[in-house]
PDB file of N, CA and C in Angstrom:
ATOM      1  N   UNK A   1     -90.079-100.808  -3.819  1.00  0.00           N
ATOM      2  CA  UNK A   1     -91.349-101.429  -4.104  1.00  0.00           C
ATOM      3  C   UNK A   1     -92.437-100.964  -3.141  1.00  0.00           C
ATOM      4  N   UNK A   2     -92.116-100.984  -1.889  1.00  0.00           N
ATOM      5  CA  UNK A   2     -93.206-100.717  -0.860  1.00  0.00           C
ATOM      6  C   UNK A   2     -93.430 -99.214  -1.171  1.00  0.00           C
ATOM      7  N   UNK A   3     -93.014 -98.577  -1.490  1.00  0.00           N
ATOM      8  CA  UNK A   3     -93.130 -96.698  -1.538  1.00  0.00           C
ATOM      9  C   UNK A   3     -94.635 -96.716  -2.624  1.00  0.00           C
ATOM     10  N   UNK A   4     -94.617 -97.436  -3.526  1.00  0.00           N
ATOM     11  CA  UNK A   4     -95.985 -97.557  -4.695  1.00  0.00           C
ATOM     12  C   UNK A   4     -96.786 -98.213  -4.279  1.00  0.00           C
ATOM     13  N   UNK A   5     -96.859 -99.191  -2.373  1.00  0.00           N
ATOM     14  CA  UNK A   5     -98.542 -99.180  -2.271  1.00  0.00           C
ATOM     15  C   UNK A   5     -98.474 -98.343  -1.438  1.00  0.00           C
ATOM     16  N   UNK A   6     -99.768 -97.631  -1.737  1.00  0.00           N
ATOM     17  CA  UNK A   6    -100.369 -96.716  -1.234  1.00  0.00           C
ATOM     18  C   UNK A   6    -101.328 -97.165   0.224  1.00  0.00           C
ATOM     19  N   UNK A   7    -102.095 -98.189  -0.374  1.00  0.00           N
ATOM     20  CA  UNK A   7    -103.164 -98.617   0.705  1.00  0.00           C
ATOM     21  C   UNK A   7    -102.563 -99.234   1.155  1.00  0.00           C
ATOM     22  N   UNK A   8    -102.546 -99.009   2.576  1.00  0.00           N
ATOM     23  CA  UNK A   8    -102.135 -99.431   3.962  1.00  0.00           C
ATOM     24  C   UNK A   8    -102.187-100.872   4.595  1.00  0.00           C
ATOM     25  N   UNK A   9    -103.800-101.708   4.200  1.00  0.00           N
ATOM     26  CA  UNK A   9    -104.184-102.369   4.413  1.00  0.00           C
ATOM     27  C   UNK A   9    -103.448-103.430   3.546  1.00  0.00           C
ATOM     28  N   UNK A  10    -103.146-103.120   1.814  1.00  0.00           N
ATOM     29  CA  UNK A  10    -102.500-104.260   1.303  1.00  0.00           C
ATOM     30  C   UNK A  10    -101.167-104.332   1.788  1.00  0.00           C
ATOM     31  N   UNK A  11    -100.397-102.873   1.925  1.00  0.00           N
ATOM     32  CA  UNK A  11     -99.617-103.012   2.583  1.00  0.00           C
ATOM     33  C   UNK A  11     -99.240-103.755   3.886  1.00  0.00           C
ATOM     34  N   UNK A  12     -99.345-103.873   4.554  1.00  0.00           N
ATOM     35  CA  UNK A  12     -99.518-104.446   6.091  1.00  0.00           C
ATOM     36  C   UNK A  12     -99.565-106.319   5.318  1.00  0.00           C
ATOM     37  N   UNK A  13    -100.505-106.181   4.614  1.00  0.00           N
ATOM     38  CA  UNK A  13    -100.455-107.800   4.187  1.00  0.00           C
ATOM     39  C   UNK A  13     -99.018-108.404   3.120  1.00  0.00           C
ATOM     40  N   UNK A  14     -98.300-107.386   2.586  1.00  0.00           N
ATOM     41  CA  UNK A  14     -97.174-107.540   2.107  1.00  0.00           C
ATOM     42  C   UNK A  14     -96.227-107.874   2.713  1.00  0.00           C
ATOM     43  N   UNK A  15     -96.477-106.938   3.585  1.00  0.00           N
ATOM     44  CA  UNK A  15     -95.001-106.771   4.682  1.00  0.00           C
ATOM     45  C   UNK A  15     -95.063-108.102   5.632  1.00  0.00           C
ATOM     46  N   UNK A  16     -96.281-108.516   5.603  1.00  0.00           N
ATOM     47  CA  UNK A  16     -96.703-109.700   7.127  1.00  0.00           C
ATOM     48  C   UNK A  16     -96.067-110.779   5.859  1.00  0.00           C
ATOM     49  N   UNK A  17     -96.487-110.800   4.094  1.00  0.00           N
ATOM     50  CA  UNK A  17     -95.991-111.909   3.805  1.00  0.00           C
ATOM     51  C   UNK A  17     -94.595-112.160   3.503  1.00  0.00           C
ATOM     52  N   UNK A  18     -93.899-110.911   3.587  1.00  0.00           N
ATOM     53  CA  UNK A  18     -92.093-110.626   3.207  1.00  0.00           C
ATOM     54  C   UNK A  18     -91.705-112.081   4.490  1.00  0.00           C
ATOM     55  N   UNK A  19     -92.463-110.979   5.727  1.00  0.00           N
ATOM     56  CA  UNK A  19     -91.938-111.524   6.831  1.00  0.00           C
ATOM     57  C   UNK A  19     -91.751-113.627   7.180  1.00  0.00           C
ATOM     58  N   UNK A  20     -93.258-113.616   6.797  1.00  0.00           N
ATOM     59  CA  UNK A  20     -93.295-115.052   6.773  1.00  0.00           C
ATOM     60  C   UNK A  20     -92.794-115.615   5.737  1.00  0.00           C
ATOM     61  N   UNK A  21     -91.881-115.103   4.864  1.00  0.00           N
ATOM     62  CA  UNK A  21     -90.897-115.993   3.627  1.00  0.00           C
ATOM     63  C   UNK A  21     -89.864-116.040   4.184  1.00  0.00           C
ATOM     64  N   UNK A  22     -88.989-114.766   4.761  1.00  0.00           N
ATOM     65  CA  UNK A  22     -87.892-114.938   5.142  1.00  0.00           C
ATOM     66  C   UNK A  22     -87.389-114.960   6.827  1.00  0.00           C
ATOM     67  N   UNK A  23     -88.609-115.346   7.755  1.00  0.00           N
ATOM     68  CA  UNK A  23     -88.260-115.765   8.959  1.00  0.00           C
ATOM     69  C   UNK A  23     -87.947-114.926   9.726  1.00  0.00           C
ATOM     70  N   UNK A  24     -87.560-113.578   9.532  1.00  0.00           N
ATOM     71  CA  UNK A  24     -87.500-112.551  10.454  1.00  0.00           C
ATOM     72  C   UNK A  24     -87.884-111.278  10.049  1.00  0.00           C
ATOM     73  N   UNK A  25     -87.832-110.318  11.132  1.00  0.00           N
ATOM     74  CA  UNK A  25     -87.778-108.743  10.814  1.00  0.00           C
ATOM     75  C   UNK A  25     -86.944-107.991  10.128  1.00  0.00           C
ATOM     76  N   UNK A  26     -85.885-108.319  10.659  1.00  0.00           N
ATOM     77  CA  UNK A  26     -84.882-107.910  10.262  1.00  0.00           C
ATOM     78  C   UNK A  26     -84.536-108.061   8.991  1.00  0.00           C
ATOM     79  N   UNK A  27     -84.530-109.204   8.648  1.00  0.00           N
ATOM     80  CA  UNK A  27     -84.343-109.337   6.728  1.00  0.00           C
ATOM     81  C   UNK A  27     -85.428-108.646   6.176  1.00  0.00           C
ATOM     82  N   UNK A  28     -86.488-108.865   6.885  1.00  0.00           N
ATOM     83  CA  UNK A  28     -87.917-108.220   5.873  1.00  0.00           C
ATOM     84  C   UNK A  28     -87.460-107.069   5.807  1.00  0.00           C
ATOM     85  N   UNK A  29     -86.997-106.317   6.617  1.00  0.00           N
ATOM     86  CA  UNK A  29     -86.800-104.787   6.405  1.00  0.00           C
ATOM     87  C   UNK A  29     -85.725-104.620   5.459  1.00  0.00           C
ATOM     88  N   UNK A  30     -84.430-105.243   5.009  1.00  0.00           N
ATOM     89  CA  UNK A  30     -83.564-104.871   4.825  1.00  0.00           C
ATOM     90  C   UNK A  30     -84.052-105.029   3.037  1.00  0.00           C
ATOM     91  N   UNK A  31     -85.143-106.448   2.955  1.00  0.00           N
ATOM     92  CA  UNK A  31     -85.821-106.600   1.532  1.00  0.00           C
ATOM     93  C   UNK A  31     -86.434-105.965   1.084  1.00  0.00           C
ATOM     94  N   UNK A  32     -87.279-105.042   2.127  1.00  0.00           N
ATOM     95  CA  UNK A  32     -88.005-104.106   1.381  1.00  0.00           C
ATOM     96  C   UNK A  32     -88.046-102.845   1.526  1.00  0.00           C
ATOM     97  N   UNK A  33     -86.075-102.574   1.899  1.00  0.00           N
ATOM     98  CA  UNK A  33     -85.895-101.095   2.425  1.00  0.00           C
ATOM     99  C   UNK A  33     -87.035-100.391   3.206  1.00  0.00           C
ATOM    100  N   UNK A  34     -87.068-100.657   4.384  1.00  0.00           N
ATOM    101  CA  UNK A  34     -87.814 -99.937   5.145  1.00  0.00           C
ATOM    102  C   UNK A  34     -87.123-100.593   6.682  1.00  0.00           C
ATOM    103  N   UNK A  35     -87.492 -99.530   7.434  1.00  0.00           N
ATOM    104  CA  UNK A  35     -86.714 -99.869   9.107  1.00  0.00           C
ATOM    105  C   UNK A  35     -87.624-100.994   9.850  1.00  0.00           C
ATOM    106  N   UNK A  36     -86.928-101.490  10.512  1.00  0.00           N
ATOM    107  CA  UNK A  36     -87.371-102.449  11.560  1.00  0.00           C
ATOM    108  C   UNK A  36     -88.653-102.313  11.928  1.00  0.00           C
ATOM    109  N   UNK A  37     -88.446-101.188  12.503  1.00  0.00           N
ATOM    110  CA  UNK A  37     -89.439-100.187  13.248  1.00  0.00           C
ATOM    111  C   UNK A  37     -91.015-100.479  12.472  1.00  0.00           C
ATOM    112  N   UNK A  38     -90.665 -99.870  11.218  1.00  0.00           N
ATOM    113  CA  UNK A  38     -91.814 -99.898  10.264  1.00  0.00           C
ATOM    114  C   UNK A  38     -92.528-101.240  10.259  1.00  0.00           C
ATOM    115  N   UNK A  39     -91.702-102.099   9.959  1.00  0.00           N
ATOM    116  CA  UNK A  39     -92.364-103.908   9.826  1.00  0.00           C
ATOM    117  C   UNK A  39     -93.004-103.966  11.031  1.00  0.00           C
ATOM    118  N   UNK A  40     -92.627-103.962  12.443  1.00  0.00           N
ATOM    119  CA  UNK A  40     -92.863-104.087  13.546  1.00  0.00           C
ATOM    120  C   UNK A  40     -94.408-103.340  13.741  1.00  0.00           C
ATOM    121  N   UNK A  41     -94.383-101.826  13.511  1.00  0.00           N
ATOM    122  CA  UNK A  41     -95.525-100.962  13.500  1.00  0.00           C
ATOM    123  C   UNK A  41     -96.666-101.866  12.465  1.00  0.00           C
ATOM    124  N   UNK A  42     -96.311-102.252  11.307  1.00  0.00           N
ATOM    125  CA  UNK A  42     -97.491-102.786  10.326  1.00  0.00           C
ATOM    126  C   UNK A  42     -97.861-104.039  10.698  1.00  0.00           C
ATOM    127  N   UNK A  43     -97.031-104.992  10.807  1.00  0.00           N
ATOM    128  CA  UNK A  43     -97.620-106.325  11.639  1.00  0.00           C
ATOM    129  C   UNK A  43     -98.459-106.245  13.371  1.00  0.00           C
ATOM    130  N   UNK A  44     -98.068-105.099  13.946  1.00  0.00           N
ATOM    131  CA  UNK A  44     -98.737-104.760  14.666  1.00  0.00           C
ATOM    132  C   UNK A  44    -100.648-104.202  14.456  1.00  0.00           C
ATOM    133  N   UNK A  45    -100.410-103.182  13.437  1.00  0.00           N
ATOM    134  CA  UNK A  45    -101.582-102.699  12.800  1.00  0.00           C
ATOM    135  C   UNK A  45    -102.113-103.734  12.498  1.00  0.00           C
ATOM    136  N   UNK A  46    -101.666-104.488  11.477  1.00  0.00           N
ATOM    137  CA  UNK A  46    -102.589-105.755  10.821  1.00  0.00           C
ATOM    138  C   UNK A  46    -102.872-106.593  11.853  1.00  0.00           C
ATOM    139  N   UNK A  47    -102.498-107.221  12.862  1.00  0.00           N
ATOM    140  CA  UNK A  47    -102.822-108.023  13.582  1.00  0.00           C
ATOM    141  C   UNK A  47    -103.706-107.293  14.318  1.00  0.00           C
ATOM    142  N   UNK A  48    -103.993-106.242  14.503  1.00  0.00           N
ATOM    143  CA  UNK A  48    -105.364-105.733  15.199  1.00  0.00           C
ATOM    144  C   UNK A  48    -106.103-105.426  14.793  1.00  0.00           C
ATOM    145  N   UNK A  49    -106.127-105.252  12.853  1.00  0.00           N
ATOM    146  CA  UNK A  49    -107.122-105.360  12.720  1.00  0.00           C
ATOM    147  C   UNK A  49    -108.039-106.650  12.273  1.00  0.00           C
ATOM    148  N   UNK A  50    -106.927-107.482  12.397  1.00  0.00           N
ATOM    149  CA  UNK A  50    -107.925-108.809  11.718  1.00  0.00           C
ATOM    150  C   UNK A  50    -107.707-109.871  13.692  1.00  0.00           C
ATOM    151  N   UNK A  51    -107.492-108.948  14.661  1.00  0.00           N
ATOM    152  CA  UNK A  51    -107.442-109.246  16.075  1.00  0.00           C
ATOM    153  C   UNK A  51    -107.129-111.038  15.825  1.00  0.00           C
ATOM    154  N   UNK A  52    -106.116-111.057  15.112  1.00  0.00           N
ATOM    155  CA  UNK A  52    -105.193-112.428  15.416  1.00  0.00           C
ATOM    156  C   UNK A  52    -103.652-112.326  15.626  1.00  0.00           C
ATOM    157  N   UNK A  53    -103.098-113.247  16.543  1.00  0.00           N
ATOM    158  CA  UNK A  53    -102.024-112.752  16.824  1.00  0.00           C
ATOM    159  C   UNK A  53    -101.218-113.414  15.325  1.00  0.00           C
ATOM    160  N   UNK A  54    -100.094-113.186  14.807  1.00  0.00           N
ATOM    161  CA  UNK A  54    -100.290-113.976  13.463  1.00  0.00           C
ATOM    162  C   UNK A  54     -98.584-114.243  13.415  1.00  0.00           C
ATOM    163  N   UNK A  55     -97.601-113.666  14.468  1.00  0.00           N
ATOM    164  CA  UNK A  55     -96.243-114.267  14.585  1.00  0.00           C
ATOM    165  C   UNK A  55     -96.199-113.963  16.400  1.00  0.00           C
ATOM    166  N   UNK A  56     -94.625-115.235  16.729  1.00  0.00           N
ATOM    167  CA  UNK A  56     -94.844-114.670  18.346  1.00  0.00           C
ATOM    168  C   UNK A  56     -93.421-114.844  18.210  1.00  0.00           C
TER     169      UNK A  56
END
């Protein structure tokens, strides 16, 4: 699913909402085939650009 958005920005807001359904990184990644790494990098991106911290 994640491979067909393209834009970055909705992306990043997908991935931040995978995350906040299922409580961690780790599942988010494994739901939306993509590495740890990746979730980590996009919730990072998104949270700087909307400069809120938005998980701790």
């Amino acid at each position: 699913m994640m491979e067909l958005i393209n834009n970055r920005g909705m992306r990043d807001w997908m991935i931040f909402i995978k995350v906040a359904e299922v409580g961690n990184l780790s599942r988010a990644a494994r739901e939306l085939d993509i590495s740890i790494s990746a979730v980590s990098k996009s919730l990072s991106r998104l949270e700087n650009s909307i400069e809120v911290t938005l998980l701790r």
